[in-house]
N, C-alpha and C. Protein backbone atom coordinates (compact mmCIF):
# COMPACT_ATOMS: atom_id res chain seq x y z
N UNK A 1 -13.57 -3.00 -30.37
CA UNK A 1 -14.35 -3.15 -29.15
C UNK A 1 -14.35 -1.81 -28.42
N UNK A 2 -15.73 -1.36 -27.93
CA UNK A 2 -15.73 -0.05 -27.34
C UNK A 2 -15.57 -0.32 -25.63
N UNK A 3 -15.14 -0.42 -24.84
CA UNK A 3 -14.50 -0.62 -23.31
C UNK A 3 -15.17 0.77 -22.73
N UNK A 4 -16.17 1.00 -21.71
CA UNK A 4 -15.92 1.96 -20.57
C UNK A 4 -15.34 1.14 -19.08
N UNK A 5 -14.76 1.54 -18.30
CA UNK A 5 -14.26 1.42 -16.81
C UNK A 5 -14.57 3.00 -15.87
N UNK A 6 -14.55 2.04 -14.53
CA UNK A 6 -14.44 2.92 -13.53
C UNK A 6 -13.26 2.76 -12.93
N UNK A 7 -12.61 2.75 -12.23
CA UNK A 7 -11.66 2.46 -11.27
C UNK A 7 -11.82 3.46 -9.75
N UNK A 8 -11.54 2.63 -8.72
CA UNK A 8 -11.51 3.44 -7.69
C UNK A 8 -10.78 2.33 -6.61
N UNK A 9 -10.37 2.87 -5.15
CA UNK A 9 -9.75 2.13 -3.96
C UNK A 9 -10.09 2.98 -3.61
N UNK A 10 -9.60 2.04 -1.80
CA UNK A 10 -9.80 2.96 -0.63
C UNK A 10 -9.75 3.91 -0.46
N UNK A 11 -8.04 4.56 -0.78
CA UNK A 11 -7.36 5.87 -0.51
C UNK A 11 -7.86 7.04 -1.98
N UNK A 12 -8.36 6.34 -2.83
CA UNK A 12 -8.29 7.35 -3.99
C UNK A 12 -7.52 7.64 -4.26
N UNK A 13 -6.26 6.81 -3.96
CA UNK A 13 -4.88 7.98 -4.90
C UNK A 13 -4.34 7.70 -5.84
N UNK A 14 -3.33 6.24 -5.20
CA UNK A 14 -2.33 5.76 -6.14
C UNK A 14 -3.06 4.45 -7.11
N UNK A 15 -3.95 3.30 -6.85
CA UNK A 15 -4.41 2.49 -7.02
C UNK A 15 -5.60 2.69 -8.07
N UNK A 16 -6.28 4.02 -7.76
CA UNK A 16 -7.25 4.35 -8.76
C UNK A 16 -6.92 5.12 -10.21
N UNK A 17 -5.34 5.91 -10.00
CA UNK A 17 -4.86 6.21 -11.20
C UNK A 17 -4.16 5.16 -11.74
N UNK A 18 -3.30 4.34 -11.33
CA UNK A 18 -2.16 3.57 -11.63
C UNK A 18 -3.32 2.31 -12.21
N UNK A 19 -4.28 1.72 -12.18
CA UNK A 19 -5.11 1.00 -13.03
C UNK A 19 -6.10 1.81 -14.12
N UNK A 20 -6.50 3.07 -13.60
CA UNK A 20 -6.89 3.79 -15.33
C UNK A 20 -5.58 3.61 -15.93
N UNK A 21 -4.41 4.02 -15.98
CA UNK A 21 -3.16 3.99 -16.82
C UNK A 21 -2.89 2.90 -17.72
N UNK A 22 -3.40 1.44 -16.86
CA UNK A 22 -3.23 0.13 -16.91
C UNK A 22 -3.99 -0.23 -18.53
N UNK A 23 -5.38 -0.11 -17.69
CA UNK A 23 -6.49 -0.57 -18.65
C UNK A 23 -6.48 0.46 -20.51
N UNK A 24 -6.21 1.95 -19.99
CA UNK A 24 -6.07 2.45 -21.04
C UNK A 24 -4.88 2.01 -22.04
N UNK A 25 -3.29 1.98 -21.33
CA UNK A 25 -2.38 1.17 -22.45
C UNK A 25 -2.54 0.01 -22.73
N UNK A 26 -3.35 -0.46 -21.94
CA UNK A 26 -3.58 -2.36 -22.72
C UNK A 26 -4.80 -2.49 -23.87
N UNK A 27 -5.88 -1.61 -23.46
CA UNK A 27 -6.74 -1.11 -24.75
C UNK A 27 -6.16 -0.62 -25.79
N UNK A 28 -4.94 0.53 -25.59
CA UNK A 28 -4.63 0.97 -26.63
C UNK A 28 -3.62 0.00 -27.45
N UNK A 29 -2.84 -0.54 -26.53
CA UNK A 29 -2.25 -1.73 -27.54
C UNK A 29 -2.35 -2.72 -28.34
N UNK A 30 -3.98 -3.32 -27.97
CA UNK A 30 -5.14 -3.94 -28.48
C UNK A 30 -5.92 -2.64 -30.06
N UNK A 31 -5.94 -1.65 -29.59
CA UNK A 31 -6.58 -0.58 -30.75
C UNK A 31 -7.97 -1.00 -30.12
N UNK A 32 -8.31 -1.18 -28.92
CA UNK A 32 -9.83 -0.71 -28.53
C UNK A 32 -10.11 0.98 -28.20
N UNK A 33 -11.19 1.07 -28.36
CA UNK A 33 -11.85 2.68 -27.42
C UNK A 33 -12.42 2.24 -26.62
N UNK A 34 -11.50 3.09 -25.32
CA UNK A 34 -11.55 3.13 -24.00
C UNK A 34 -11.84 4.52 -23.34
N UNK A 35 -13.12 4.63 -22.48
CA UNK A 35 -13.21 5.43 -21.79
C UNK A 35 -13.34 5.36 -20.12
N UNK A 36 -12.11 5.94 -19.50
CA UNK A 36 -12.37 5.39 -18.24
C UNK A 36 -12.34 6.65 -17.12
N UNK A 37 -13.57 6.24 -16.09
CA UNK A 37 -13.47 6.95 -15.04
C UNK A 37 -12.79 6.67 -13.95
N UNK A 38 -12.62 7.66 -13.42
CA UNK A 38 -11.88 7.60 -11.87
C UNK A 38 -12.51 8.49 -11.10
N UNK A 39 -12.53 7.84 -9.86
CA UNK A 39 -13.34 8.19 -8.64
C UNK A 39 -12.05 7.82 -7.48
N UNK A 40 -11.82 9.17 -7.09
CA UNK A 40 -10.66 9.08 -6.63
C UNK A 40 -10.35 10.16 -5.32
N UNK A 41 -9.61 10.76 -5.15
CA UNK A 41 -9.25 11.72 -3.77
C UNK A 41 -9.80 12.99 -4.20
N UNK A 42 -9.61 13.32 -5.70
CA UNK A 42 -9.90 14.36 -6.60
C UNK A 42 -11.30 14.58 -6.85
N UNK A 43 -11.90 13.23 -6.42
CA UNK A 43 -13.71 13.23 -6.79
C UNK A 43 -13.82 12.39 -7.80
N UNK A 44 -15.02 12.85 -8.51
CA UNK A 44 -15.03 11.99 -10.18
C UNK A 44 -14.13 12.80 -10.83
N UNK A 45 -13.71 12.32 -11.94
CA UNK A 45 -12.81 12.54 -12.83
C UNK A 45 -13.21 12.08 -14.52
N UNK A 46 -13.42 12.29 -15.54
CA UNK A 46 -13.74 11.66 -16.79
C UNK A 46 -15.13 10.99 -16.84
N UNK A 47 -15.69 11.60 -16.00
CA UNK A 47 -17.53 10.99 -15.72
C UNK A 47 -17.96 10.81 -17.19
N UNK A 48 -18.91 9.42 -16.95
CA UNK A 48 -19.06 8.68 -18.15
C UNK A 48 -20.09 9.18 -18.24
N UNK A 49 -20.38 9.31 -19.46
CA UNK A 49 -21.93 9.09 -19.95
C UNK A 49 -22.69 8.85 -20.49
N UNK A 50 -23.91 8.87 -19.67
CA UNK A 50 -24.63 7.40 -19.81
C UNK A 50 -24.87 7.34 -21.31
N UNK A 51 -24.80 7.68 -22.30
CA UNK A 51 -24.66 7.15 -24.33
C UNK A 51 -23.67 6.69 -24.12
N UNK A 52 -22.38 6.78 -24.00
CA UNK A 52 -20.75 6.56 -23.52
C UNK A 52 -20.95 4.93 -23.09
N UNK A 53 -21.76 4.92 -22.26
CA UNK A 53 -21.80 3.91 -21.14
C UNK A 53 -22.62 2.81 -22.05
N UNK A 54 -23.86 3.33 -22.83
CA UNK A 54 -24.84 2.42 -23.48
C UNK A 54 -24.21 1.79 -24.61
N UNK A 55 -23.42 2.66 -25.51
CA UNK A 55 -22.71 2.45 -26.34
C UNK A 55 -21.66 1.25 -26.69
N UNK A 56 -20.97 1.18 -25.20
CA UNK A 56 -19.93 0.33 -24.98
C UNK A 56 -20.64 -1.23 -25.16
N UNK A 57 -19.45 -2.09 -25.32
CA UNK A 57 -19.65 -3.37 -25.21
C UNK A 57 -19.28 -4.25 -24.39
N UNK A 58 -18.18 -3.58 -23.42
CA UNK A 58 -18.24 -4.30 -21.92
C UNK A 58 -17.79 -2.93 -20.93
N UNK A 59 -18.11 -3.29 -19.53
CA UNK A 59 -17.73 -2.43 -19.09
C UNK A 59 -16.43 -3.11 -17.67
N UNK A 60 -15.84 -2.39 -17.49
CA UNK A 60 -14.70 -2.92 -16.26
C UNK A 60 -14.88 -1.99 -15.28
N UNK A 61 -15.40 -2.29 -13.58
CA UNK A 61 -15.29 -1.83 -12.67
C UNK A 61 -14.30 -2.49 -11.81
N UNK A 62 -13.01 -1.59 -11.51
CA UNK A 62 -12.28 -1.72 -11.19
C UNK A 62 -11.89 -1.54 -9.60
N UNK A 63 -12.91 -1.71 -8.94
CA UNK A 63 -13.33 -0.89 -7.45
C UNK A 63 -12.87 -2.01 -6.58
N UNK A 64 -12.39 -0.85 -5.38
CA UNK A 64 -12.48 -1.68 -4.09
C UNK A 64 -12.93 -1.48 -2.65
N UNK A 65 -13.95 -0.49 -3.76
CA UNK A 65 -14.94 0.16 -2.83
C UNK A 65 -16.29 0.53 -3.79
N UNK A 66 -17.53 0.89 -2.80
CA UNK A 66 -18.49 1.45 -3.77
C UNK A 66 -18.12 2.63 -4.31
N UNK A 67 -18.92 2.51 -5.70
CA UNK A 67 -18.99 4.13 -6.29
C UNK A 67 -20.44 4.78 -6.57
N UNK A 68 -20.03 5.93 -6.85
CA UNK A 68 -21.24 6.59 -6.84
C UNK A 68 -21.75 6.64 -8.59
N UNK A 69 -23.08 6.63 -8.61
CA UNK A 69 -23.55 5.91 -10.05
C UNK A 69 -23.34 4.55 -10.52
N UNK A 70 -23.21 4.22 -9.75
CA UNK A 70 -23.27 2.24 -10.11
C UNK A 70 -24.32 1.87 -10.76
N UNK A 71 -25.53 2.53 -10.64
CA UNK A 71 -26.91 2.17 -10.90
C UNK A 71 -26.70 2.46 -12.95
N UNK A 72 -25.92 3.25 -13.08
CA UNK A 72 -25.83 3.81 -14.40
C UNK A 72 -25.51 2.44 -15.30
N UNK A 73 -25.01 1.15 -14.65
CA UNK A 73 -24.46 -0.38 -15.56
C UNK A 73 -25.65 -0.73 -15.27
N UNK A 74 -26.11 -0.89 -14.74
CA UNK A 74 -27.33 -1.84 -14.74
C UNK A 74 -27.77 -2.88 -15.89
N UNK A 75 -27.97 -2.03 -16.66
CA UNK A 75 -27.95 -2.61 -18.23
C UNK A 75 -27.13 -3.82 -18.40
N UNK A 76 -25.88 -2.96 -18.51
CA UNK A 76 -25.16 -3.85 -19.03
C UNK A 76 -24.49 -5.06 -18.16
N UNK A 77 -24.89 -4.70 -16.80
CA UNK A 77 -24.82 -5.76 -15.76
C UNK A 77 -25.82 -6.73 -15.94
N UNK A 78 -27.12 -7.16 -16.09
CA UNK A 78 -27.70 -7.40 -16.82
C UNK A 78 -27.93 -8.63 -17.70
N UNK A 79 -27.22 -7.43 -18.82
CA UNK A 79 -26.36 -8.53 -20.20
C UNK A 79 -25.92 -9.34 -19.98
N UNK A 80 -24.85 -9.40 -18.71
CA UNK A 80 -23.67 -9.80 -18.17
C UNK A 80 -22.41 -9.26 -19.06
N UNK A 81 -22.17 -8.14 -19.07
CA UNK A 81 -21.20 -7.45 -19.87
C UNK A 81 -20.35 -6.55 -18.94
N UNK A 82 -20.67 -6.98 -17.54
CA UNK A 82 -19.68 -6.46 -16.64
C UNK A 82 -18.84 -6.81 -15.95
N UNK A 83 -17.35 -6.60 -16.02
CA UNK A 83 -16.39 -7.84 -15.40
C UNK A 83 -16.11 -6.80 -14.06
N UNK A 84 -16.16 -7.83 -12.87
CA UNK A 84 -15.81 -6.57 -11.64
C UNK A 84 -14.19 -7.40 -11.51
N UNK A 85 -13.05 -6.38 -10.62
CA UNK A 85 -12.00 -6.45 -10.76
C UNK A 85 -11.42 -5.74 -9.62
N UNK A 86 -10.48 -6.00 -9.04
CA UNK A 86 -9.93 -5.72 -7.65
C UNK A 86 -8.98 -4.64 -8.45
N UNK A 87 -8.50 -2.88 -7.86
CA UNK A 87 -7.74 -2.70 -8.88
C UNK A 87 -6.27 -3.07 -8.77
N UNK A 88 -5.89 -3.20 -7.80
CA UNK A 88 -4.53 -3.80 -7.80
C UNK A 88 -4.39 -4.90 -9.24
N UNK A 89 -5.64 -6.10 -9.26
CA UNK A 89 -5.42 -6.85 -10.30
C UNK A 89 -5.36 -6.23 -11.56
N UNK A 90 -6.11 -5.24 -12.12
CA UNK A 90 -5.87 -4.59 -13.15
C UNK A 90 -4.21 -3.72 -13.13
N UNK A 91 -3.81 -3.57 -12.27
CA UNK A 91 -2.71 -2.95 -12.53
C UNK A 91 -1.44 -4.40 -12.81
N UNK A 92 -1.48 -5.10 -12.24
CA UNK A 92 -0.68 -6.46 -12.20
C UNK A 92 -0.71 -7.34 -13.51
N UNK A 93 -2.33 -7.51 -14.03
CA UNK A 93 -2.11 -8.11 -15.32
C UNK A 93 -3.24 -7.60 -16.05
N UNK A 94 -2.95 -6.71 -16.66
CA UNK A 94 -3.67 -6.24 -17.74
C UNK A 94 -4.11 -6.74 -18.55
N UNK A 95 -3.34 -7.76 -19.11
CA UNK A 95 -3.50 -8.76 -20.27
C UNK A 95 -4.53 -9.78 -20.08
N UNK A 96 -4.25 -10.21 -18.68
CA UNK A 96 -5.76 -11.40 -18.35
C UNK A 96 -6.70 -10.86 -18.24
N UNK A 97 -6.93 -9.43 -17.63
CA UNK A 97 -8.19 -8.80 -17.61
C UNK A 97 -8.82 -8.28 -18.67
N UNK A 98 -8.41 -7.91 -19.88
CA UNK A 98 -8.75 -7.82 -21.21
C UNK A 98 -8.90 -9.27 -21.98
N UNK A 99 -8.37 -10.49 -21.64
CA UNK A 99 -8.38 -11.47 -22.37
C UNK A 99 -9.76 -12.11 -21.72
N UNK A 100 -10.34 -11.49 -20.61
CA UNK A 100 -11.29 -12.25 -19.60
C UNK A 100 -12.31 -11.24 -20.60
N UNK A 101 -12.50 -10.18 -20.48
CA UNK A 101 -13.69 -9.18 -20.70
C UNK A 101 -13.77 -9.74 -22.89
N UNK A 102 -12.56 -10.01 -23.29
CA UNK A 102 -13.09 -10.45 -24.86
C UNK A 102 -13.80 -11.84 -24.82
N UNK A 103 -14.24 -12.37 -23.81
CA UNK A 103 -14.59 -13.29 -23.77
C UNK A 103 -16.15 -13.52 -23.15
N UNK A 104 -16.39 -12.25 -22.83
CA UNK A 104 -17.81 -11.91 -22.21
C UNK A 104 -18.70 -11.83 -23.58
């Protein structure tokens, strides 16, 4: 399964790295490819793109705030191939949030 994410919070700091960390070791423990952005204190970070983005088969926005390029899922929002996600919850259970998105 090919996975892109965004992740972002309020502060941009701790919440938007500490759930990329999340989602990437629970993909990798699974053996998915995962590409994830962060939008964070730093700015964008690992900006997706849009083949990256088309490519994938679900995507996880991990926000708890808007981001910039949202318009870029559309697609796959759409499909319904987009699970939205508080990121605290992605950092807490990784496992349900990957067991939710194989199920999209």
């Amino acid at each position: 399964m090919k996975i892109v994410a965004v992740t972002a919070c309020p502060t941009g700091i701790a919440h938007t790295y500490m759930a990329q960390e999340s989602i990437e070791k629970e993909c990798l423990k699974r053996g998915y490819e995962v590409h994830v952005e962060t939008q964070g204190g730093m700015g964008i970070e690992n900006e997706l793109e849009q083949d990256v983005i088309d490519d994938a088969d679900v995507v996880i926005l991990a926000i708890a705030v808007e981001i910039e390029g949202q318009d870029r899922f559309e697609e796959k929002e759409s499909a319904g191939k987009v699970l939205y996600i508080e990121p605290g919850e992605a950092i807490r259970n990784p496992g349900a949030m990957i067991d939710q998105i194989e199920s999209i």
